[in-house]
C-alpha atoms as a PDB file:
ATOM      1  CA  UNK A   1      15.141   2.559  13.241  1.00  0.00           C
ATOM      2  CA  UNK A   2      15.742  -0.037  10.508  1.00  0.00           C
ATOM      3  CA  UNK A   3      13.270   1.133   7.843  1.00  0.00           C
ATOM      4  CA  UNK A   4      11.805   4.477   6.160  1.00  0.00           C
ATOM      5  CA  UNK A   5       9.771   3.152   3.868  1.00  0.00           C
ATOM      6  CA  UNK A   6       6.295   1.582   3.783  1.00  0.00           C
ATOM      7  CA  UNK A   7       5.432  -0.579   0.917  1.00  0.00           C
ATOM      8  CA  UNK A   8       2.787   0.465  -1.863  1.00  0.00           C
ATOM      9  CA  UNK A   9       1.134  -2.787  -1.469  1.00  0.00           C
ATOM     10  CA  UNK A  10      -0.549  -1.834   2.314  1.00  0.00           C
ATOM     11  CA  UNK A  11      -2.452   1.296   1.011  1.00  0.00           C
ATOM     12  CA  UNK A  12      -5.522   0.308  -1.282  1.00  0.00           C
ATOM     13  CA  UNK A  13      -4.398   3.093  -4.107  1.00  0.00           C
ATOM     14  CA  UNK A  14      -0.840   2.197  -4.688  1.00  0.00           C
ATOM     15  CA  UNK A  15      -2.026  -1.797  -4.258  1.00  0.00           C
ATOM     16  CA  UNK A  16      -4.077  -1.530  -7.297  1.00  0.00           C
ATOM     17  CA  UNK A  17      -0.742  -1.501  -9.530  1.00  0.00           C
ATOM     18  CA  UNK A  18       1.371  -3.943  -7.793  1.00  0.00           C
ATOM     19  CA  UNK A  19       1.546  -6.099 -10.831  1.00  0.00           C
ATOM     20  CA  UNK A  20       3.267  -3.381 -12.546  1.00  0.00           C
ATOM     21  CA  UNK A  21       5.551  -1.671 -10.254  1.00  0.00           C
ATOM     22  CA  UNK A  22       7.202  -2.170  -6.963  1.00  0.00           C
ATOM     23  CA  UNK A  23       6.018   0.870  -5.119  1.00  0.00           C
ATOM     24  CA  UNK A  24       6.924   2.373  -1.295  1.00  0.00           C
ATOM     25  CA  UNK A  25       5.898   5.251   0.077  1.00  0.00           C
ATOM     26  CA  UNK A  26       7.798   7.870   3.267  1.00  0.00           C
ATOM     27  CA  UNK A  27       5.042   9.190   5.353  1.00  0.00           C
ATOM     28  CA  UNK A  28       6.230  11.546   8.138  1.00  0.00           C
ATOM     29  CA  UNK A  29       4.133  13.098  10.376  1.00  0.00           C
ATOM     30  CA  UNK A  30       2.788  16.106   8.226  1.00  0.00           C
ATOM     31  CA  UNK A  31       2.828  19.808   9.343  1.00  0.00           C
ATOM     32  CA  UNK A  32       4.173  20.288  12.493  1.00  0.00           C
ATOM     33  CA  UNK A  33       2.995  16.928  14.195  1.00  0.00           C
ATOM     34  CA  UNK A  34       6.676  16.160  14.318  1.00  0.00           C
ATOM     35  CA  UNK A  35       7.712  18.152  16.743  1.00  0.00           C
ATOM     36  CA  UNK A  36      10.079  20.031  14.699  1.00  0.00           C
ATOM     37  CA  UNK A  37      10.169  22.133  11.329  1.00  0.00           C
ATOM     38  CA  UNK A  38       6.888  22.340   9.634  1.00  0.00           C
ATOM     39  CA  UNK A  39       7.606  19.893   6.823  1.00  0.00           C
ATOM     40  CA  UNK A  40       4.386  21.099   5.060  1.00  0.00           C
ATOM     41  CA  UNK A  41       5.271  24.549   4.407  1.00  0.00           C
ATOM     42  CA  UNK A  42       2.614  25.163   2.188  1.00  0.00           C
ATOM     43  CA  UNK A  43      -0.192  23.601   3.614  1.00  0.00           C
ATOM     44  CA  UNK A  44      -3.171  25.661   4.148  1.00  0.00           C
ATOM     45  CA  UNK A  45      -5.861  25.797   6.931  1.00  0.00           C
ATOM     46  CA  UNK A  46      -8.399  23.207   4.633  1.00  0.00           C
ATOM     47  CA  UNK A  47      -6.227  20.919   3.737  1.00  0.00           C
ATOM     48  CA  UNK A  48      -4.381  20.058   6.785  1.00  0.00           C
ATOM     49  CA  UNK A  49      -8.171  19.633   8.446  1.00  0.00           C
ATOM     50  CA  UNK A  50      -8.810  17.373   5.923  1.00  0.00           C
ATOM     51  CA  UNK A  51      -5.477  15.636   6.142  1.00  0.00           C
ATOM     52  CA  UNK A  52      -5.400  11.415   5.495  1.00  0.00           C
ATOM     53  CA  UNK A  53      -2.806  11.206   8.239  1.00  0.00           C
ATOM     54  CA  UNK A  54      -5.388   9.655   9.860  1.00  0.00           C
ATOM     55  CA  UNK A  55      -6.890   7.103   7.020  1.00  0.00           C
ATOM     56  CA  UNK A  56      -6.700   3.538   6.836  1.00  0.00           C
ATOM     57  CA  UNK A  57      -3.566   2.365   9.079  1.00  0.00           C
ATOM     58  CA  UNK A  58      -2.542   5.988  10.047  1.00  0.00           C
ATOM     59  CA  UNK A  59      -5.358   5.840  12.762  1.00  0.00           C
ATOM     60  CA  UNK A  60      -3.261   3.300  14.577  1.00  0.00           C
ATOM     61  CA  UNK A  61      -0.732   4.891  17.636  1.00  0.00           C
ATOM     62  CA  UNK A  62       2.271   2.894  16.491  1.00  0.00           C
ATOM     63  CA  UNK A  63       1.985   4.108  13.174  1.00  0.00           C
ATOM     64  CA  UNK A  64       1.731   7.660  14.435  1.00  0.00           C
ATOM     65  CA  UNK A  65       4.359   7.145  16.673  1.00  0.00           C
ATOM     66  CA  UNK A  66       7.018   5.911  13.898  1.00  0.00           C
ATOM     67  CA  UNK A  67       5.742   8.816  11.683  1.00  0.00           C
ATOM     68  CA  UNK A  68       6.747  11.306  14.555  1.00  0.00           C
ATOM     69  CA  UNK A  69      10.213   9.363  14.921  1.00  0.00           C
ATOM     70  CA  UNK A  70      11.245   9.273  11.189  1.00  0.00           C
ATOM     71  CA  UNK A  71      10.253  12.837  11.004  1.00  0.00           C
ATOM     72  CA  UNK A  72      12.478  13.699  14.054  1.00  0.00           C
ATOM     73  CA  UNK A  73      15.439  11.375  12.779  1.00  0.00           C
ATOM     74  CA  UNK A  74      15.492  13.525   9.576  1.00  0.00           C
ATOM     75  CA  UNK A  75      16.001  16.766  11.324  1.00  0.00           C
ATOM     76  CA  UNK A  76      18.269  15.566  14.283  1.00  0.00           C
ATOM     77  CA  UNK A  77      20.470  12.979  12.751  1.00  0.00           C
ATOM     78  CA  UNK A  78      19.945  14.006   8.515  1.00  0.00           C
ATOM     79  CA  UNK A  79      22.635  11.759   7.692  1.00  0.00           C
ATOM     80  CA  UNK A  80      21.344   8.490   9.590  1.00  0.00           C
ATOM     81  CA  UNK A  81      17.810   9.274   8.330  1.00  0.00           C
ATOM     82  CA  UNK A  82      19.534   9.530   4.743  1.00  0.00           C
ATOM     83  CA  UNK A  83      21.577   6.449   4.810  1.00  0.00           C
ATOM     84  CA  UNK A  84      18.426   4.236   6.073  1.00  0.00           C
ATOM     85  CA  UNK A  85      16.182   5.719   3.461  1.00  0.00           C
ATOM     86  CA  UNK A  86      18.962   4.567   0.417  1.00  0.00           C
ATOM     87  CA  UNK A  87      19.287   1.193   2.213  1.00  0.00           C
ATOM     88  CA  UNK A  88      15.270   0.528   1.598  1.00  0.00           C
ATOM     89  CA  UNK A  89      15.866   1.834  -2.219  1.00  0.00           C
ATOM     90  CA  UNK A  90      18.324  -0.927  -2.628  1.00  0.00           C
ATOM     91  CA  UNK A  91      15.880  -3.358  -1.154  1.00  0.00           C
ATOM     92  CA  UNK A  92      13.453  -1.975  -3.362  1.00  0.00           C
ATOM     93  CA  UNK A  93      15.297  -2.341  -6.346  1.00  0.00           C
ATOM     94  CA  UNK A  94      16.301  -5.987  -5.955  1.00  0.00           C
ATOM     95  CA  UNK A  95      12.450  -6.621  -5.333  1.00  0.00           C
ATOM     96  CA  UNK A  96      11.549  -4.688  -8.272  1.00  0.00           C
ATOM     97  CA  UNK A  97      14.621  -6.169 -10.615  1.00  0.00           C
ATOM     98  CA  UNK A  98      13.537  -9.746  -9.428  1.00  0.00           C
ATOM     99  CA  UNK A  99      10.265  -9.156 -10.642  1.00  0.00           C
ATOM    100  CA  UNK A 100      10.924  -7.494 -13.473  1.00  0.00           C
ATOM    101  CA  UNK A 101       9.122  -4.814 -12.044  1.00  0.00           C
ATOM    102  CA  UNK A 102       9.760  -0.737 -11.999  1.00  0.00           C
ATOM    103  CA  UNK A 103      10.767   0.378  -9.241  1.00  0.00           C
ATOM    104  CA  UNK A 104       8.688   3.755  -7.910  1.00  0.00           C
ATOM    105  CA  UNK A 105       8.867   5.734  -4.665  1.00  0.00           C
ATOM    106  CA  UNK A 106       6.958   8.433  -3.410  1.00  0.00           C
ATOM    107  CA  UNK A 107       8.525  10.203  -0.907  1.00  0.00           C
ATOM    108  CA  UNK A 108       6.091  12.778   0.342  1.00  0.00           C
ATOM    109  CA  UNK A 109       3.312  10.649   1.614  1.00  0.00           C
ATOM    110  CA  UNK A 110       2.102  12.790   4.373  1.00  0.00           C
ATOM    111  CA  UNK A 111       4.610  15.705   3.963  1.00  0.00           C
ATOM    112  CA  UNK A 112       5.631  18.331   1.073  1.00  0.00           C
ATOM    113  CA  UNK A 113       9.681  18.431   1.346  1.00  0.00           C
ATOM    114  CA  UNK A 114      11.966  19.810  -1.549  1.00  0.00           C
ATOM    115  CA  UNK A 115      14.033  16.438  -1.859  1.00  0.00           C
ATOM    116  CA  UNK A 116      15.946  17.242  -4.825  1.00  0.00           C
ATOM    117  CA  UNK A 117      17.521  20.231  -2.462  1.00  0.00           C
ATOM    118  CA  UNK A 118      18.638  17.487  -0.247  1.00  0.00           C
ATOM    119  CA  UNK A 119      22.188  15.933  -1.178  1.00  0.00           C
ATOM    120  CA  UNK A 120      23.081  12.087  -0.211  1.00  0.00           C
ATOM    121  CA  UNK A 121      26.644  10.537  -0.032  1.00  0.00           C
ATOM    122  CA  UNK A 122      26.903   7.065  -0.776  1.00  0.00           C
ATOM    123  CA  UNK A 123      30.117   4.986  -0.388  1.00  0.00           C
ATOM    124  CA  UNK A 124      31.921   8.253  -0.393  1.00  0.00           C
ATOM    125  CA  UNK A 125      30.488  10.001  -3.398  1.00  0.00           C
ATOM    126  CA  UNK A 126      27.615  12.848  -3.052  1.00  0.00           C
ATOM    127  CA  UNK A 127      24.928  13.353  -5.286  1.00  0.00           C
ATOM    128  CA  UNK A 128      22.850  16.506  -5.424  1.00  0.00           C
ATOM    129  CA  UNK A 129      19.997  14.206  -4.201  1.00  0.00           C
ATOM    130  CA  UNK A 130      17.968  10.807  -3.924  1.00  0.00           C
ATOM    131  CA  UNK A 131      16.836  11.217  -7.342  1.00  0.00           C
ATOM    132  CA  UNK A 132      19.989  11.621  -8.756  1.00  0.00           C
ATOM    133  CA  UNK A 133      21.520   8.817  -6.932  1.00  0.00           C
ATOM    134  CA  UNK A 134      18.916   6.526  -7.811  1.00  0.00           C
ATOM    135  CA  UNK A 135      18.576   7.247 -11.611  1.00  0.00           C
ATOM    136  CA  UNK A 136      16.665   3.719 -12.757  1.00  0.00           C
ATOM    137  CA  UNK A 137      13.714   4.444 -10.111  1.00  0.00           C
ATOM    138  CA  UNK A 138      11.092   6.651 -10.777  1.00  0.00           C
ATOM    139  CA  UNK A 139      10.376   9.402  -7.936  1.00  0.00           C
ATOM    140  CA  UNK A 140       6.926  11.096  -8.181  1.00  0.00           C
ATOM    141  CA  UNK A 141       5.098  13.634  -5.778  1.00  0.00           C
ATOM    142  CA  UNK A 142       2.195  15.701  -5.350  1.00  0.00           C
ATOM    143  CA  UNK A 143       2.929  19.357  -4.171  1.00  0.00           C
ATOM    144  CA  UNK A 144       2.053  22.416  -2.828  1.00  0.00           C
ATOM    145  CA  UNK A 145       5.083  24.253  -3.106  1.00  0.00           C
ATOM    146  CA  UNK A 146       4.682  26.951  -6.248  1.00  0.00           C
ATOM    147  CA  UNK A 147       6.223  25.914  -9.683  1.00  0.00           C
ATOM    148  CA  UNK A 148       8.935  28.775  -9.193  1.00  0.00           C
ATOM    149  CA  UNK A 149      10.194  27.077  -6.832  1.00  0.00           C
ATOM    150  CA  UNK A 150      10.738  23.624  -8.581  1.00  0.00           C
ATOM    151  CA  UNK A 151      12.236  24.134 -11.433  1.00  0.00           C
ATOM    152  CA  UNK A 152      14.856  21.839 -13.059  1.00  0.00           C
ATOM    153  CA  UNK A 153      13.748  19.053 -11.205  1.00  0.00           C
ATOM    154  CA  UNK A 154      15.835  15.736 -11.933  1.00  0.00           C
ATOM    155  CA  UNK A 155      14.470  13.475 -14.917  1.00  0.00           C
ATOM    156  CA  UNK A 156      13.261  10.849 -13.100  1.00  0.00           C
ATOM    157  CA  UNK A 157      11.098  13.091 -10.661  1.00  0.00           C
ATOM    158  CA  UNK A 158       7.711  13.951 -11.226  1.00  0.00           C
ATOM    159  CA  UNK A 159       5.279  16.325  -9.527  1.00  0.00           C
ATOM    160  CA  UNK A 160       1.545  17.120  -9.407  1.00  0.00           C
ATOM    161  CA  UNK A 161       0.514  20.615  -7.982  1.00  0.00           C
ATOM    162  CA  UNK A 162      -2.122  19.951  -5.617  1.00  0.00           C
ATOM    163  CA  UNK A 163      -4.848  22.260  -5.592  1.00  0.00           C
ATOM    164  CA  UNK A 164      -5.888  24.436  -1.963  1.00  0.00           C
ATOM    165  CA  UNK A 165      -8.692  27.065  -0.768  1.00  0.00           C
ATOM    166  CA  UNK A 166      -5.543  29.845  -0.708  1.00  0.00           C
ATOM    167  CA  UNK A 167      -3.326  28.787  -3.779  1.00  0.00           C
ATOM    168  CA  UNK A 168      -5.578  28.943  -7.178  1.00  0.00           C
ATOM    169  CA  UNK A 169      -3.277  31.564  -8.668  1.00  0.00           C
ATOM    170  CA  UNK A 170      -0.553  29.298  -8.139  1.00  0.00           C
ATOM    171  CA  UNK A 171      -2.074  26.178  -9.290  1.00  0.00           C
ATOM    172  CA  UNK A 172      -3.225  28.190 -12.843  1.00  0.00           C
ATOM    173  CA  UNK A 173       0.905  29.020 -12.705  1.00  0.00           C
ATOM    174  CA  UNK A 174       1.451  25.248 -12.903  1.00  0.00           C
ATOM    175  CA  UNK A 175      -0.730  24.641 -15.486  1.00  0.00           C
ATOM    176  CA  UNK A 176       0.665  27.670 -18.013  1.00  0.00           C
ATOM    177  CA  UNK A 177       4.478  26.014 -17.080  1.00  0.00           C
ATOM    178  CA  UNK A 178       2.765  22.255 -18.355  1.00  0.00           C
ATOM    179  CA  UNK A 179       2.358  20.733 -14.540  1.00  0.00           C
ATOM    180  CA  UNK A 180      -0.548  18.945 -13.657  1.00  0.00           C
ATOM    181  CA  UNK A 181      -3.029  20.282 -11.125  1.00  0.00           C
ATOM    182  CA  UNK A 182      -4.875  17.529  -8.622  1.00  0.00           C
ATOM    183  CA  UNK A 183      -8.279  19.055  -7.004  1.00  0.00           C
ATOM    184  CA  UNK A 184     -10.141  17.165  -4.746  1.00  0.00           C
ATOM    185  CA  UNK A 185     -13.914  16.936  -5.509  1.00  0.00           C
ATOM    186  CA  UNK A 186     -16.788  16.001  -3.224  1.00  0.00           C
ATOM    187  CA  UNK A 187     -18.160  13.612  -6.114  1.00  0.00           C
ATOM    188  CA  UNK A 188     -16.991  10.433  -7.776  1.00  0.00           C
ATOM    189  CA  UNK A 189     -18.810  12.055 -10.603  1.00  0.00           C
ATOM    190  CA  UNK A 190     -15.987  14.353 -11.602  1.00  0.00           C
ATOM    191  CA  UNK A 191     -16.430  17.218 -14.341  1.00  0.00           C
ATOM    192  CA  UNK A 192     -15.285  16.900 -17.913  1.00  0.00           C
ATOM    193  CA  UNK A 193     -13.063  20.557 -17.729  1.00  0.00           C
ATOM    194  CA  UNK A 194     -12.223  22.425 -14.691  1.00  0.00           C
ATOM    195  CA  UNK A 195      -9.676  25.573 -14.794  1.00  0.00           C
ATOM    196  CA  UNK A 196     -10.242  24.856 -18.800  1.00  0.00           C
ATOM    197  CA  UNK A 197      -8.210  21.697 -18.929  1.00  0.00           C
ATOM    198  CA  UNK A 198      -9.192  18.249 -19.399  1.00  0.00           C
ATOM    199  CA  UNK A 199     -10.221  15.904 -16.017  1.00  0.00           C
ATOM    200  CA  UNK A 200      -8.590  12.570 -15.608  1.00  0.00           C
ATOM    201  CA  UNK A 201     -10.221  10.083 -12.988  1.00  0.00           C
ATOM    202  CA  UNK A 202      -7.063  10.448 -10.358  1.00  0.00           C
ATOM    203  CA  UNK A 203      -8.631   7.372  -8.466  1.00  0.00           C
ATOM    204  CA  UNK A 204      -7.993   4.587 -10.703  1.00  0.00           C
ATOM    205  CA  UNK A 205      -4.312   4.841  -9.870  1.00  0.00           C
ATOM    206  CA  UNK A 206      -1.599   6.371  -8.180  1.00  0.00           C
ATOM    207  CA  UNK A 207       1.259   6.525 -11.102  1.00  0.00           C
ATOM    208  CA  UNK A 208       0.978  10.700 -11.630  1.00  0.00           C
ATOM    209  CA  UNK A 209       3.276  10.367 -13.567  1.00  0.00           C
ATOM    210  CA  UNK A 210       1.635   8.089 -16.039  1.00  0.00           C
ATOM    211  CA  UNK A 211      -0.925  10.960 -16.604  1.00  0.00           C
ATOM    212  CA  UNK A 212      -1.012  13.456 -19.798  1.00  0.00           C
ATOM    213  CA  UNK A 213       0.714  16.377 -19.575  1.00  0.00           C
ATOM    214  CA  UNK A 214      -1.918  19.216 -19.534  1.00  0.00           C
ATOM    215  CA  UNK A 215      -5.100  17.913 -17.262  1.00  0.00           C
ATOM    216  CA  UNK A 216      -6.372  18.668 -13.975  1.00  0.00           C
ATOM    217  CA  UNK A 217      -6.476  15.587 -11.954  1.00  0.00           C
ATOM    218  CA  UNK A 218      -9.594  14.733 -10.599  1.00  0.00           C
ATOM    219  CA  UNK A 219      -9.776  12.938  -6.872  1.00  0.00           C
ATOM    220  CA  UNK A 220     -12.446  11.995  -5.067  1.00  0.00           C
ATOM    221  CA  UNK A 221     -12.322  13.390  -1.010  1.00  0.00           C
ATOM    222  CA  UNK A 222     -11.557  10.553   1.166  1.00  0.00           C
ATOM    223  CA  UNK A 223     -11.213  10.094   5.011  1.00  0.00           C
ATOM    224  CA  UNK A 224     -12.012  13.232   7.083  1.00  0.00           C
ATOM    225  CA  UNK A 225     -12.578  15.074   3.405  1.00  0.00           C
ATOM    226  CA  UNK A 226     -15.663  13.490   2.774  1.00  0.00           C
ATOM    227  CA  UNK A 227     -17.713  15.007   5.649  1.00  0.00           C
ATOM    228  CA  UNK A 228     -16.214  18.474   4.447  1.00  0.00           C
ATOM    229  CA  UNK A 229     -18.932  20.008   1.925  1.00  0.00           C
ATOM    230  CA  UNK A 230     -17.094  20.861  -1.470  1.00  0.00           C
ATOM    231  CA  UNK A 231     -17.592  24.623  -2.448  1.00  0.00           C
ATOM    232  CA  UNK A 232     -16.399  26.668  -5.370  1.00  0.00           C
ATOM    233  CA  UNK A 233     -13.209  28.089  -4.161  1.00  0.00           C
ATOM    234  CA  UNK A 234     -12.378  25.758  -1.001  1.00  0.00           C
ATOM    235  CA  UNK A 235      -9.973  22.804  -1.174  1.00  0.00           C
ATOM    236  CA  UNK A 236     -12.613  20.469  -1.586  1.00  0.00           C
ATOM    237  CA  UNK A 237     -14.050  21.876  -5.037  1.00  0.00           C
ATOM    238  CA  UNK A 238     -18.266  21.225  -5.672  1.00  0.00           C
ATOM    239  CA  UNK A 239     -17.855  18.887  -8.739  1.00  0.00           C
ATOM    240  CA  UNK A 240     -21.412  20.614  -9.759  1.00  0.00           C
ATOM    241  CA  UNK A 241     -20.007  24.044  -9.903  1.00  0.00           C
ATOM    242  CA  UNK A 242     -18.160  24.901 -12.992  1.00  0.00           C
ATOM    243  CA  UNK A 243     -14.768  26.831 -12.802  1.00  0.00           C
ATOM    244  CA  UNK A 244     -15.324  30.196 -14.392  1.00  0.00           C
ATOM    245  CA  UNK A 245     -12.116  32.516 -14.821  1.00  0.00           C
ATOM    246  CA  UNK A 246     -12.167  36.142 -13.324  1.00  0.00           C
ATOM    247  CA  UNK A 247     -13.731  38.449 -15.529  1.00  0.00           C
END
């Protein structure tokens, strides 16, 4: 396996800010569709139904196939899987330098892994993780893992709770601790305020963290999602029912 990678410019989301940053993205094969652990810990029932493993060029075999393989490679050989994956962030620097571009990764496409857990040794010299190795790109994610559990992230490393049918409690959490929630609405008409916060129009871009600190992040169901009908308390949220608290 030569490359981890993909680059930002073949999905239609990330493309739309090419002229500003030089973007790639790891997809793995999510859940358990690797064959080994469940690199989605957190998913729930909902969201891994409505899953965009399968959008644009994920609906090809090959591309399935590789996702299985990476995903494999990082559990059976860490260290090859490790060393490959800093080889494409050096290629994606010198892109991004020659350009005079930033250079951003996103390294839980299709999965929801604790990578600043994970150390990597470079040319003899270990750093607690990618992030820190890599201190001049910017790492950003969207997550379902609880806030608790992510604290002190590196500088550079940004994350976006993402919002499910069995973690609301959780995703209020992140908001009170100043992280962003993303919820998933069945409308491109997205409400003004939802869990009392602000909406942003998630859509327009990618770049999490460009957002304000302090909004939910409004996206529009894509893929499978938009045959699932959006309800009050499911992972696909009814953009035309308010969010009321419990009484």
């Amino acid at each position: 396996m030569k490359t981890l990678l993909t680059l930002g410019k073949s999905n239609t989301k990330t493309a739309k800010t090419a002229d500003r940053v030089e973007q790639a993205i790891l997809h793995l094969a999510p859940a358990t569709l690797g064959g080994r652990q469940n690199v989605c810990s957190y998913a729930s029932e909902q969201c891994i139904d409505a899953c965009l493993n399968l959008s644009g060029l994920g609906i090809m075999d090959s591309v399935q196939r590789a996702r299985i393989a990476r995903t494999q490679l990082l559990f059976d050989d860490r260290e090859t899987f490790l060393e490959i994956l800093c080889k494409d962030i050096d290629r994606l620097r010198k892109r991004a330098a020659k350009k005079s571009l930033l250079p951003v990764v996103r390294l839980n496409g299709t999965s929801d892994i604790l990578w600043e857990r994970m150390p990597v040794t470079v040319d003899g010299v270990t750093y607690a993780s990618v992030m820190d190795r890599y201190t001049d790109v910017q790492f950003y994610d969207y997550t379902k893992i609880p806030t608790k559990h992510r604290r002190n992230l590196p500088s550079n490393y940004h994350i976006t709770f993402s919002l499910s049918e069995n973690n609301q409690a959780a995703a209020l959490e992140a908001l009170l601790a100043g992280v962003n929630v993303a919820v998933v609405f069945d409308s491109e008409t997205l409400p003004s305020t939802y869990f009392g916060r602000p909406v942003i129009n998630g859509s327009s871009s990618d770049l999490r963290y460009e957002d304000p600190s302090g909004v939910v992040v409004g996206l529009c169901a894509k893929g499978k999602a938009k045959k699932i009908r959006g309800t009050a308390d499911g992972f696909i949220r009814a953009a035309s029912i308010p969010w009321r608290a419990a009484a």
